[in-house]
PDB file of N, CA and C in Angstrom:
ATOM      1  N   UNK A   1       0.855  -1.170   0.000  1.00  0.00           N
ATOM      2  CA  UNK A   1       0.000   0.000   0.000  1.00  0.00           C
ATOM      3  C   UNK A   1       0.898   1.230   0.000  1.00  0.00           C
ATOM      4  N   UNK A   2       0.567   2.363  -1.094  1.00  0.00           N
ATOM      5  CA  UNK A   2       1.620   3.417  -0.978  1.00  0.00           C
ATOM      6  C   UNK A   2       0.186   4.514  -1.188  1.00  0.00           C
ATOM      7  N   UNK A   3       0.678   5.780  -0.335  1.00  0.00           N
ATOM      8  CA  UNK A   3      -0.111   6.881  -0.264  1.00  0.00           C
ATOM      9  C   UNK A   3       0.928   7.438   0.211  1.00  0.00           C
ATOM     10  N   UNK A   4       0.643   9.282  -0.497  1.00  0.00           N
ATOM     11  CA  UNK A   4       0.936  10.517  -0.611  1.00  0.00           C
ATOM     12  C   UNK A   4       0.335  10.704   0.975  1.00  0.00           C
ATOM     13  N   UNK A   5       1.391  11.825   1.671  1.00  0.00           N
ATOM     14  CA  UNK A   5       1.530  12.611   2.862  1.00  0.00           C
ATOM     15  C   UNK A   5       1.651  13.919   2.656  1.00  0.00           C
ATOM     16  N   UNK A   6       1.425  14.934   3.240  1.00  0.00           N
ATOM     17  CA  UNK A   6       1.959  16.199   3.278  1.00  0.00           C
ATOM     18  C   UNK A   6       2.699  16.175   4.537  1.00  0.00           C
ATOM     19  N   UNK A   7       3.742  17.002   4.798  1.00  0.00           N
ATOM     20  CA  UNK A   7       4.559  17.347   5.454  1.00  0.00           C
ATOM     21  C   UNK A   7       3.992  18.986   5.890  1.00  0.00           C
ATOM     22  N   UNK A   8       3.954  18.920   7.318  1.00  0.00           N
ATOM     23  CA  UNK A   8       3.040  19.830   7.619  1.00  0.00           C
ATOM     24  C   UNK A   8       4.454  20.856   8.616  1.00  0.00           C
ATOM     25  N   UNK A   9       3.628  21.840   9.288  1.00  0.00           N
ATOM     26  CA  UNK A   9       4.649  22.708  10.373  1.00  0.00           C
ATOM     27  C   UNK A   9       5.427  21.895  11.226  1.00  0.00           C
ATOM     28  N   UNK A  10       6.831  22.175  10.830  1.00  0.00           N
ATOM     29  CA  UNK A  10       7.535  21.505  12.326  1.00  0.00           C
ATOM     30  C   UNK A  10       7.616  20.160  11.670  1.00  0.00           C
ATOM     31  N   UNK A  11       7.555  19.641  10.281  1.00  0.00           N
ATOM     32  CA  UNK A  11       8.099  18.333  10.210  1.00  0.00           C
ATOM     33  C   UNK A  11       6.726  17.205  10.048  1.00  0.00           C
ATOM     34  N   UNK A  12       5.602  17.173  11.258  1.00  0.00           N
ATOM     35  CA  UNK A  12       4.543  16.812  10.846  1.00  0.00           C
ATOM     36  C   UNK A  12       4.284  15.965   9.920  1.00  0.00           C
ATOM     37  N   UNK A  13       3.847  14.799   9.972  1.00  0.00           N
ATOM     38  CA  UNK A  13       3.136  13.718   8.959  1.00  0.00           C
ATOM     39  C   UNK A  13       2.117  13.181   9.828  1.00  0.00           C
ATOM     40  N   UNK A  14       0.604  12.729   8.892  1.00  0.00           N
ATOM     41  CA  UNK A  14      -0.192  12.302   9.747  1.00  0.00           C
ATOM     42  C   UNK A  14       0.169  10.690   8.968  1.00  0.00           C
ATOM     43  N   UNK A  15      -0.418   9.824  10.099  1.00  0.00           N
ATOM     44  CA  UNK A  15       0.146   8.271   9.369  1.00  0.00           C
ATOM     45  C   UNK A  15      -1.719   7.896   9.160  1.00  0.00           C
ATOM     46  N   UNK A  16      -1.832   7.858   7.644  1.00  0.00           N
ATOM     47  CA  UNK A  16      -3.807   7.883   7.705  1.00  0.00           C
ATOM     48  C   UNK A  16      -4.314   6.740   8.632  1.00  0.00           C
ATOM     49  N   UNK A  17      -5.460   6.297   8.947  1.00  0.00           N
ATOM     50  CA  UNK A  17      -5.860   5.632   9.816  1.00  0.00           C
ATOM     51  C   UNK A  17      -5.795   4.044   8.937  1.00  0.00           C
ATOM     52  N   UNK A  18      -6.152   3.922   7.524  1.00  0.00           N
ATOM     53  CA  UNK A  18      -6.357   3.073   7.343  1.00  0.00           C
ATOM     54  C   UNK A  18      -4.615   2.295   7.443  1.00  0.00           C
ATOM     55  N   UNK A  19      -3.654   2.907   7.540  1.00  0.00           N
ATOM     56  CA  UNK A  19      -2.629   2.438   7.661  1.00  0.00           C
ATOM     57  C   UNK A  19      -2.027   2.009   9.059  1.00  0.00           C
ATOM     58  N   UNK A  20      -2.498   3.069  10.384  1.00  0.00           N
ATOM     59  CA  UNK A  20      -2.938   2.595  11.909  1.00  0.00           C
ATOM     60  C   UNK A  20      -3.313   1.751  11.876  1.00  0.00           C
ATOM     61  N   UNK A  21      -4.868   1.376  11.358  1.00  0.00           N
ATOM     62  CA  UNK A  21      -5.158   0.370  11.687  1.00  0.00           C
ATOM     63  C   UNK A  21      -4.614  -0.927  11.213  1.00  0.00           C
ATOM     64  N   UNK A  22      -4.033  -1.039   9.892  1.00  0.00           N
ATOM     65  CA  UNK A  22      -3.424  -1.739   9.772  1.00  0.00           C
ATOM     66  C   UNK A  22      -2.343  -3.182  10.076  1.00  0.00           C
ATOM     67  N   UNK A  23      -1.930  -1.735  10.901  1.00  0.00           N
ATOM     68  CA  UNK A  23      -0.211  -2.312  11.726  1.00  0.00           C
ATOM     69  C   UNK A  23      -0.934  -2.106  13.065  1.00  0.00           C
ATOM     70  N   UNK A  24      -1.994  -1.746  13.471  1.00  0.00           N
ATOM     71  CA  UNK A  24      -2.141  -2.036  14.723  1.00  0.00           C
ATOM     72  C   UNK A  24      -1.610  -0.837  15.716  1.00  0.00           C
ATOM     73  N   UNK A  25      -1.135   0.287  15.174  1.00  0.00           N
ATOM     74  CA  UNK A  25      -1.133   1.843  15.755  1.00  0.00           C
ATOM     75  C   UNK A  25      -2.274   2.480  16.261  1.00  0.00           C
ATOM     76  N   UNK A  26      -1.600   2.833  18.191  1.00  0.00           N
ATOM     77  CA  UNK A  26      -2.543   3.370  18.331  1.00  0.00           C
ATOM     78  C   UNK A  26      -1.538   4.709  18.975  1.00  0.00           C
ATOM     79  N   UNK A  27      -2.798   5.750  19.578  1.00  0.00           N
ATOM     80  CA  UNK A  27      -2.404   6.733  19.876  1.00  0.00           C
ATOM     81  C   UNK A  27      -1.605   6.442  20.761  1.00  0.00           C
ATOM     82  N   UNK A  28      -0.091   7.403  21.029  1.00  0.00           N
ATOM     83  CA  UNK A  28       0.951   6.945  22.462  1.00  0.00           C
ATOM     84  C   UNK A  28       1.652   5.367  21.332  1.00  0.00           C
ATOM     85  N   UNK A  29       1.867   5.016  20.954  1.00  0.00           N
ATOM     86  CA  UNK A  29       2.782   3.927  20.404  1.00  0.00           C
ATOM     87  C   UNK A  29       3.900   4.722  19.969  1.00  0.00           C
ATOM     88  N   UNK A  30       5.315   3.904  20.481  1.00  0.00           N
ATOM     89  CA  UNK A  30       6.492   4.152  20.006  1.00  0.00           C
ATOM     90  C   UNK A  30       6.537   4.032  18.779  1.00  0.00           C
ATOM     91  N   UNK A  31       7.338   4.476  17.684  1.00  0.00           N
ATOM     92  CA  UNK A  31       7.918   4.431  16.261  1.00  0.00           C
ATOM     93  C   UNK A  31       9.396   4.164  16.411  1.00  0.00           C
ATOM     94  N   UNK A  32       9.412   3.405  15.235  1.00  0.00           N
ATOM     95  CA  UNK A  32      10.888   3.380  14.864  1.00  0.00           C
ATOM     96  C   UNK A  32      11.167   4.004  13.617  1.00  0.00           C
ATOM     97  N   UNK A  33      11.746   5.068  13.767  1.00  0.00           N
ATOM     98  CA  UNK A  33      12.550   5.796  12.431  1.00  0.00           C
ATOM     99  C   UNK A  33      13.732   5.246  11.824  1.00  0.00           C
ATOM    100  N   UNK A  34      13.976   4.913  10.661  1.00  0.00           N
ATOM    101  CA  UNK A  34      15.166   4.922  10.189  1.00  0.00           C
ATOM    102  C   UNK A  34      15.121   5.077   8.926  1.00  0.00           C
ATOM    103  N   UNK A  35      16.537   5.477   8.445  1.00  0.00           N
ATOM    104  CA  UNK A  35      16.509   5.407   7.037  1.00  0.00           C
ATOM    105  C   UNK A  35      17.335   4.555   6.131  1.00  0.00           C
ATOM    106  N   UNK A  36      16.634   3.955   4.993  1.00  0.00           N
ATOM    107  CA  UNK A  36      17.313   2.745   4.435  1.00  0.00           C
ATOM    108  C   UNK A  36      17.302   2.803   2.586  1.00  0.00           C
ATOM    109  N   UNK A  37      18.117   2.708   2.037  1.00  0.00           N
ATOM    110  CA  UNK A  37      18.574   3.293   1.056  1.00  0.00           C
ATOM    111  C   UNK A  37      17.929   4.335   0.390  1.00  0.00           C
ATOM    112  N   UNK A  38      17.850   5.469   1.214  1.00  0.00           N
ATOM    113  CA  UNK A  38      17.420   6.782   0.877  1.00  0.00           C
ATOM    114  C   UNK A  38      15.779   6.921   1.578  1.00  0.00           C
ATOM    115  N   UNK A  39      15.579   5.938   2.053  1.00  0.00           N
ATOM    116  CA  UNK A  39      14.156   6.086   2.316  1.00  0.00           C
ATOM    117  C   UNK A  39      13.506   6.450   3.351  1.00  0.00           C
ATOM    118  N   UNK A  40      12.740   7.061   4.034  1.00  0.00           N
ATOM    119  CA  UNK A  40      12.370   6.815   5.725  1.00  0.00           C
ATOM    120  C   UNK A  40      11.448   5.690   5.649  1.00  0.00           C
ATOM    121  N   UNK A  41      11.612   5.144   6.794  1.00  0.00           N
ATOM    122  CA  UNK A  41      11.137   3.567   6.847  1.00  0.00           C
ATOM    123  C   UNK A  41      10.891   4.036   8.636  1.00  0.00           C
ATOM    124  N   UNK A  42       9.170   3.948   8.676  1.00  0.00           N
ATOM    125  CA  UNK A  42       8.310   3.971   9.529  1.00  0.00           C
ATOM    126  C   UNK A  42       8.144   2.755  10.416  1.00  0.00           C
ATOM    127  N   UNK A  43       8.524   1.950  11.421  1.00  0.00           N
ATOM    128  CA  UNK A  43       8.361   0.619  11.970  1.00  0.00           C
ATOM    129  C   UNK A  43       7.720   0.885  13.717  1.00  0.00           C
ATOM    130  N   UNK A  44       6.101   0.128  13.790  1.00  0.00           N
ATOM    131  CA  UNK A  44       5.805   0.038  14.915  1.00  0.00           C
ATOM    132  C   UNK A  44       7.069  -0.875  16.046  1.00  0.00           C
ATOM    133  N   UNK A  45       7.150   0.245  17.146  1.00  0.00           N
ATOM    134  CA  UNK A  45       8.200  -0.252  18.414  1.00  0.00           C
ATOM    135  C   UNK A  45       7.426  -1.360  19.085  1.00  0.00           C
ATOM    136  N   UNK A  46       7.656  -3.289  18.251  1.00  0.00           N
ATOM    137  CA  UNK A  46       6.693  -3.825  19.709  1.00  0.00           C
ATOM    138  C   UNK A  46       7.788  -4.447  20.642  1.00  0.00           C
ATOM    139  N   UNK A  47       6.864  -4.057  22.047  1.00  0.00           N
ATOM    140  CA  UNK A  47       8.063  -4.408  23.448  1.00  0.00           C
ATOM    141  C   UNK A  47       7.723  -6.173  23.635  1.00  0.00           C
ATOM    142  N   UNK A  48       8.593  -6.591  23.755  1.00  0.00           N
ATOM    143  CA  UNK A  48       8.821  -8.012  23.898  1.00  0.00           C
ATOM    144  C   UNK A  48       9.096  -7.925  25.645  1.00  0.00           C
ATOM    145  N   UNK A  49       8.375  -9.557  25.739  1.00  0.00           N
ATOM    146  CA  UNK A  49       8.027  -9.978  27.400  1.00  0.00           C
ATOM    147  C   UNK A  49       9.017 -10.831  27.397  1.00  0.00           C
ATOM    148  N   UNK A  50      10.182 -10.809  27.851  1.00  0.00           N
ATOM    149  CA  UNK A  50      11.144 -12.157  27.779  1.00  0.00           C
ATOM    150  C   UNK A  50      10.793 -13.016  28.549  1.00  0.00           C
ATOM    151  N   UNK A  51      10.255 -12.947  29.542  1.00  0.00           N
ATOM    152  CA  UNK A  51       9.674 -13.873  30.601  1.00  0.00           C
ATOM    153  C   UNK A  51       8.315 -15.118  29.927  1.00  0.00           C
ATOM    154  N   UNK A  52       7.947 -14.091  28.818  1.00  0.00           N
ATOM    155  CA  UNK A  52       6.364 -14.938  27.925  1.00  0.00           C
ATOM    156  C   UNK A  52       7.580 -15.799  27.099  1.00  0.00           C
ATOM    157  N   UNK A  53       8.340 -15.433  26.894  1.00  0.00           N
ATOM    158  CA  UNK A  53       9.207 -16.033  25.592  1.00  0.00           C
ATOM    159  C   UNK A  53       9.428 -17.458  26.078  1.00  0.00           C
ATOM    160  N   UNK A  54      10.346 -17.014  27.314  1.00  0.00           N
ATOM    161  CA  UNK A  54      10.597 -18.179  28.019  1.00  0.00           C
ATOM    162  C   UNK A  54       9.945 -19.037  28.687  1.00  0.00           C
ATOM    163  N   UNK A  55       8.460 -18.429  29.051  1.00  0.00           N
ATOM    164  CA  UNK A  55       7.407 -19.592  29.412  1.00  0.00           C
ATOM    165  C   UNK A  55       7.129 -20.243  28.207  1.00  0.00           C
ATOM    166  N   UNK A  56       7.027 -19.928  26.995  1.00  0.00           N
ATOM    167  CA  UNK A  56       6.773 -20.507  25.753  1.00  0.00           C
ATOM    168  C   UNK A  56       7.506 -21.756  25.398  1.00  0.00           C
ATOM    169  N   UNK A  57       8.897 -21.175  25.579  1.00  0.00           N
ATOM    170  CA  UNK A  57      10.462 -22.086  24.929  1.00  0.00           C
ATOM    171  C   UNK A  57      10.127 -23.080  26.205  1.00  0.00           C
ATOM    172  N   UNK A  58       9.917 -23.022  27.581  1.00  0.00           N
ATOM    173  CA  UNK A  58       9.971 -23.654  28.379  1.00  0.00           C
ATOM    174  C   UNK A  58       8.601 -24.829  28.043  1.00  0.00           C
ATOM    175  N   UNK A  59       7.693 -24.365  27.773  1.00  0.00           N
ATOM    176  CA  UNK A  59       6.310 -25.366  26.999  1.00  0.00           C
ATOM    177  C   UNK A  59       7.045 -26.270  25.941  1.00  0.00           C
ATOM    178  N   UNK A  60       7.459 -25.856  25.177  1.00  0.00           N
ATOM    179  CA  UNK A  60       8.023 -26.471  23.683  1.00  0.00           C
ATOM    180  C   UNK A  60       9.103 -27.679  24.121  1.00  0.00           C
ATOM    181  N   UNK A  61      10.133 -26.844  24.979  1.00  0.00           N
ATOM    182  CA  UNK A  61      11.213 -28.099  25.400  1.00  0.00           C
ATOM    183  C   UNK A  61      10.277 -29.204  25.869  1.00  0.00           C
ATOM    184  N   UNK A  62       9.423 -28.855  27.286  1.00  0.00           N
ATOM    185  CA  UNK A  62       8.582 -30.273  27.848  1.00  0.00           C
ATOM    186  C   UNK A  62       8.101 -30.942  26.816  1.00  0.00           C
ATOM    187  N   UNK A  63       7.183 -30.257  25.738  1.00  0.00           N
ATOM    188  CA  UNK A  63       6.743 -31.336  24.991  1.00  0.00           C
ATOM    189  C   UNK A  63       7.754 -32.253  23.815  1.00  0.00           C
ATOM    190  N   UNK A  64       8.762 -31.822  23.948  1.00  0.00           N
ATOM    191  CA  UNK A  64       9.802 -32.243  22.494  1.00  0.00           C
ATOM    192  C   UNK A  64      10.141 -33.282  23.065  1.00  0.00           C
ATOM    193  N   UNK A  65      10.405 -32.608  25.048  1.00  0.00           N
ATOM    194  CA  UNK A  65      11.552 -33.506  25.497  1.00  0.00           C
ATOM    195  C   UNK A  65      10.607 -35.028  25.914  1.00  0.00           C
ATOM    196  N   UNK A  66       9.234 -35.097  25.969  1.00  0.00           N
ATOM    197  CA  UNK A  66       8.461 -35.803  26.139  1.00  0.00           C
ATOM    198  C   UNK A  66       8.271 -36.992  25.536  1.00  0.00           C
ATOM    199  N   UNK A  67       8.103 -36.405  23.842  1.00  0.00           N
ATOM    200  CA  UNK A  67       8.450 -37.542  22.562  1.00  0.00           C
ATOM    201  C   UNK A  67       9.747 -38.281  22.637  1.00  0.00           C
ATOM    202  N   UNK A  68      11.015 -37.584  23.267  1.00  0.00           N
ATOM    203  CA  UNK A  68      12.072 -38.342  23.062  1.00  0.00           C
ATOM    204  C   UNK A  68      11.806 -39.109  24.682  1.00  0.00           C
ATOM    205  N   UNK A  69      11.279 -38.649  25.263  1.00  0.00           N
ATOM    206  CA  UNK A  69      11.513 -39.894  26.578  1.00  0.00           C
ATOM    207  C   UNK A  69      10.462 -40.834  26.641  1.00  0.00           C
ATOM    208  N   UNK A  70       9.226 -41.209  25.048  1.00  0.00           N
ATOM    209  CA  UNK A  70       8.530 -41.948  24.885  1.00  0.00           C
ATOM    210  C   UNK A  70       8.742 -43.105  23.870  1.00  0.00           C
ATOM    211  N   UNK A  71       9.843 -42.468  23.126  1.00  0.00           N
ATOM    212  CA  UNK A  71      10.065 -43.568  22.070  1.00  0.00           C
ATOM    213  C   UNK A  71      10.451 -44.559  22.432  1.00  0.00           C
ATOM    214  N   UNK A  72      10.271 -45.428  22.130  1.00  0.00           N
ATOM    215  CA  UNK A  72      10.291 -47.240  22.103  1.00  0.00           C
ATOM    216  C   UNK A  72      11.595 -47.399  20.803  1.00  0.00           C
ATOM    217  N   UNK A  73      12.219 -48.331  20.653  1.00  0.00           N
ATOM    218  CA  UNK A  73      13.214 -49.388  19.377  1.00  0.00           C
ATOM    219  C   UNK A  73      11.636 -49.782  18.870  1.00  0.00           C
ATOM    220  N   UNK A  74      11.380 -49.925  17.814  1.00  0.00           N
ATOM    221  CA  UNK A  74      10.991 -50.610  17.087  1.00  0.00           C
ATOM    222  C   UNK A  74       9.391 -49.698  16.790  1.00  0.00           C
ATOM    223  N   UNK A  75       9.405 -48.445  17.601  1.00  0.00           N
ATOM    224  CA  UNK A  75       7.827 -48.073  16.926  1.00  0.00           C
ATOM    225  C   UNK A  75       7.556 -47.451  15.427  1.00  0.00           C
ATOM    226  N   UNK A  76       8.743 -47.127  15.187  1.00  0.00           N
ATOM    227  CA  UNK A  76       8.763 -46.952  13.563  1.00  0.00           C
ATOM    228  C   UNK A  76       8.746 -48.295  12.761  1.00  0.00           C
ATOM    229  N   UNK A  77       8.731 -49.424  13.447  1.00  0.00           N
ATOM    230  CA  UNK A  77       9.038 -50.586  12.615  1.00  0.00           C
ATOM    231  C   UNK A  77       7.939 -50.891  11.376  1.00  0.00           C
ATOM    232  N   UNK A  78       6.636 -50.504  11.768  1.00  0.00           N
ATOM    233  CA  UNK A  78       5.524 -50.757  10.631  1.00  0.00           C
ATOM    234  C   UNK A  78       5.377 -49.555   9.770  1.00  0.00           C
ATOM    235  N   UNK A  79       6.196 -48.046  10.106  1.00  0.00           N
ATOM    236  CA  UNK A  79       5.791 -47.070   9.056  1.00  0.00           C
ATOM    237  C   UNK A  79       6.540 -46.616   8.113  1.00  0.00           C
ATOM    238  N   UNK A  80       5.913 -45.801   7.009  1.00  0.00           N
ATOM    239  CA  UNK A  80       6.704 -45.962   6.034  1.00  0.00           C
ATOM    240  C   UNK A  80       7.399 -44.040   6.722  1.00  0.00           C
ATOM    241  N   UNK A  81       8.905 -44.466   6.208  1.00  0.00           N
ATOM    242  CA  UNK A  81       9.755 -42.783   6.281  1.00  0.00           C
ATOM    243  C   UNK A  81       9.158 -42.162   5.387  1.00  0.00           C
ATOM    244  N   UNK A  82       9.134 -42.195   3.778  1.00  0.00           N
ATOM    245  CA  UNK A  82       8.494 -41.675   3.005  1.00  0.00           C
ATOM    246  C   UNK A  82       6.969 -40.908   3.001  1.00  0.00           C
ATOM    247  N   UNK A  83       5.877 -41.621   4.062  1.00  0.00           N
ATOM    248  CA  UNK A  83       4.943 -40.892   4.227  1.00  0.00           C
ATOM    249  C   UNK A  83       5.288 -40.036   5.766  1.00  0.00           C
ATOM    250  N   UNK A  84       6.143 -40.296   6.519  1.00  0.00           N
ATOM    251  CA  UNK A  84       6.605 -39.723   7.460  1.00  0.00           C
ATOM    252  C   UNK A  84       6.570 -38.044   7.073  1.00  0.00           C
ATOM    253  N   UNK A  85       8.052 -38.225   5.671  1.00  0.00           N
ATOM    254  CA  UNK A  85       8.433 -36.966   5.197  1.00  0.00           C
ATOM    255  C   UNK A  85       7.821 -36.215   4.263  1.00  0.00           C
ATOM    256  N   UNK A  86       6.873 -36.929   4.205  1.00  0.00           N
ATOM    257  CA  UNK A  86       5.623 -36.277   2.824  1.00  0.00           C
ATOM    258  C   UNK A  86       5.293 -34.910   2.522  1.00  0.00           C
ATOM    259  N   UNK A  87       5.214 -34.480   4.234  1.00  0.00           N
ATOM    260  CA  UNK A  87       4.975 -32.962   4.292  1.00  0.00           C
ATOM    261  C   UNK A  87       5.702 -31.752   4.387  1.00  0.00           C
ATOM    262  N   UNK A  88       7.366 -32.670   4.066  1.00  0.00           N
ATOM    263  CA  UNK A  88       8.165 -31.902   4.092  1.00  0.00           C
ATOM    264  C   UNK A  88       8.798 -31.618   2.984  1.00  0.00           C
ATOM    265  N   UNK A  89       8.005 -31.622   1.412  1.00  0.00           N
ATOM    266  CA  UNK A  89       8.413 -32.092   0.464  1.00  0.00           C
ATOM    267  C   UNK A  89       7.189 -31.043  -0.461  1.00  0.00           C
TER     268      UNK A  89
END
């Protein structure tokens, strides 16, 4: 999506709403300014919970580590690898 701005007193740009709403801008949200091969490049600031991260990563290990402390020798013995990897293909 590209739309025309005016540059108003003091620098001023309004960011239109349909583009707020978009990205999920609301009034009081940080911006990230920068500029990248000649361009200004507008990026919503989102704050990351490291603590959610790590309750997450901490969910994921239990269940990974779960499958490996369930496998059996021989439960792949009746399936095929090929439909195993099917969906990775």
């Amino acid at each position: 999506m590209t739309l025309r701005v005016e540059v108003g007193k003091k620098g001023y740009i309004i960011i239109p709403k349909d583009i707020r709403d978009l990205l999920g801008i609301k009034e009081g949200d940080k911006l990230i300014l920068s500029i990248r091969d000649g361009k200004i490049v507008l990026e919503p600031e989102r704050n990351v919970d490291i603590n959610e991260i790590l309750k997450r990563l901490e969910g994921h290990y239990a269940k990974i580590s779960s499958y490996a402390k369930s496998a059996k020798l021989g439960d792949l013995a009746h399936s095929s690898l090929e439909e195993e990897f099917d969906d990775f293909s």
